[in-house]
Protein backbone atom coordinates (compact mmCIF):
# COMPACT_ATOMS: atom_id res chain seq x y z
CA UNK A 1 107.12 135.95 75.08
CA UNK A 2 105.22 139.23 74.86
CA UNK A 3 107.47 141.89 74.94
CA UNK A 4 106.02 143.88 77.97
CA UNK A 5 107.35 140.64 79.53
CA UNK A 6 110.49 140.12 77.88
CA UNK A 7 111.22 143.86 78.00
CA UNK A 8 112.33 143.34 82.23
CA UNK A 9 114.97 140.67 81.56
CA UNK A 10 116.14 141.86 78.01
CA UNK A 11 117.29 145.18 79.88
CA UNK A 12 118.35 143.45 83.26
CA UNK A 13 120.49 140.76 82.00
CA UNK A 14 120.94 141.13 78.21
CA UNK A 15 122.00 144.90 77.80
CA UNK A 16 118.79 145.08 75.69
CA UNK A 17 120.28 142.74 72.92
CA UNK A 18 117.67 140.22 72.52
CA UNK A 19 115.44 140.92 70.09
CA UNK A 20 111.08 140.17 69.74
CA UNK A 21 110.16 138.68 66.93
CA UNK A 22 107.96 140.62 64.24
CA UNK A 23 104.74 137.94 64.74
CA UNK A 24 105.20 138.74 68.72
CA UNK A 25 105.18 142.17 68.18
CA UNK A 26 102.42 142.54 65.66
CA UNK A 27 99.44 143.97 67.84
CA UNK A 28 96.91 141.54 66.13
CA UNK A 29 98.68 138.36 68.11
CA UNK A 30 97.25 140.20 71.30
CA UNK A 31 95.22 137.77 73.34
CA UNK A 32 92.92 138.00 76.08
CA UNK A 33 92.39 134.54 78.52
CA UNK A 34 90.51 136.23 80.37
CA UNK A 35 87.27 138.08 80.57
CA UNK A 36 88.60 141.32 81.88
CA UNK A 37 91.85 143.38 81.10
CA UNK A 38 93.33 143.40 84.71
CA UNK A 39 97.02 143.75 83.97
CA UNK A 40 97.67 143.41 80.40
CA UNK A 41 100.23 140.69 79.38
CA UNK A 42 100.16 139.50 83.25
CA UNK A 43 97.51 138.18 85.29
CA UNK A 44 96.94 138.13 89.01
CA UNK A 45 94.54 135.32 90.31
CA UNK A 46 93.86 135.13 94.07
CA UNK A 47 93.91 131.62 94.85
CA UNK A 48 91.79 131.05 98.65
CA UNK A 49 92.12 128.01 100.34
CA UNK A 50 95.56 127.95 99.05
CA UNK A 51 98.20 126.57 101.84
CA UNK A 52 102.24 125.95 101.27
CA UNK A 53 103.92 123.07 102.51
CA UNK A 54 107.52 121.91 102.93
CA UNK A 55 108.88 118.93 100.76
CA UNK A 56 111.48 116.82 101.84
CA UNK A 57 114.31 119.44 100.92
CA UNK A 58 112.67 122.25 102.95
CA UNK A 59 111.37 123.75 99.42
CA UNK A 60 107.73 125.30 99.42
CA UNK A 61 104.86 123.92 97.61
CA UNK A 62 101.23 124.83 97.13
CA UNK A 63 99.45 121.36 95.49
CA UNK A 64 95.77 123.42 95.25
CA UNK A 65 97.63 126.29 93.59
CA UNK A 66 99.03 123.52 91.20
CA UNK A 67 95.69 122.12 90.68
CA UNK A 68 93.99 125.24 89.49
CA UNK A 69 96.49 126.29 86.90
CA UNK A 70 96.61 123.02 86.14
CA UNK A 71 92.75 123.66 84.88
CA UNK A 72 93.56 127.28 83.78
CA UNK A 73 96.21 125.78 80.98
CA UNK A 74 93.42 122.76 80.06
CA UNK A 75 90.77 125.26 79.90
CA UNK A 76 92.98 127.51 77.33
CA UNK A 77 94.07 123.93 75.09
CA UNK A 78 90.78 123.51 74.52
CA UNK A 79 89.94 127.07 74.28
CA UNK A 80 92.37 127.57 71.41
């Protein structure tokens, strides 16, 4: 997990005792998916057309948002 990630949990839950390791921290394993540098380690995509729906146990799901991360993560397997 990049540490700008794992930094939130590490100090909410862990007292700051989990530790990155050194290949996660090394600045060269810095990768960028996509084209521009919006937010850093995360990523915001606005997803239109995009409508939740209750399941049988009253939980929301969103099938189109499914679908297109479902292409972002084949798009980065054969990317990489």
């Amino acid at each position: 997990m990049h540490p700008s990630i794992s930094q939130f949990p590490n100090a909410e839950f862990y007292n700051g005792q989990i530790l990155d390791c050194p290949n996660v921290i090394d600045k060269a394993r810095d990768k960028h998916f996509l084209q521009e540098d919006m937010y850093g380690s995360y990523s915001f995509i606005n997803v239109d057309f995009a409508k939740e729906e209750l399941d049988m146990n009253y939980s929301t799901k969103n099938m189109f948002e499914v679908a297109v991360i479902a292409q972002i993560v084949a798009n980065l397997f054969k990317g990489c």
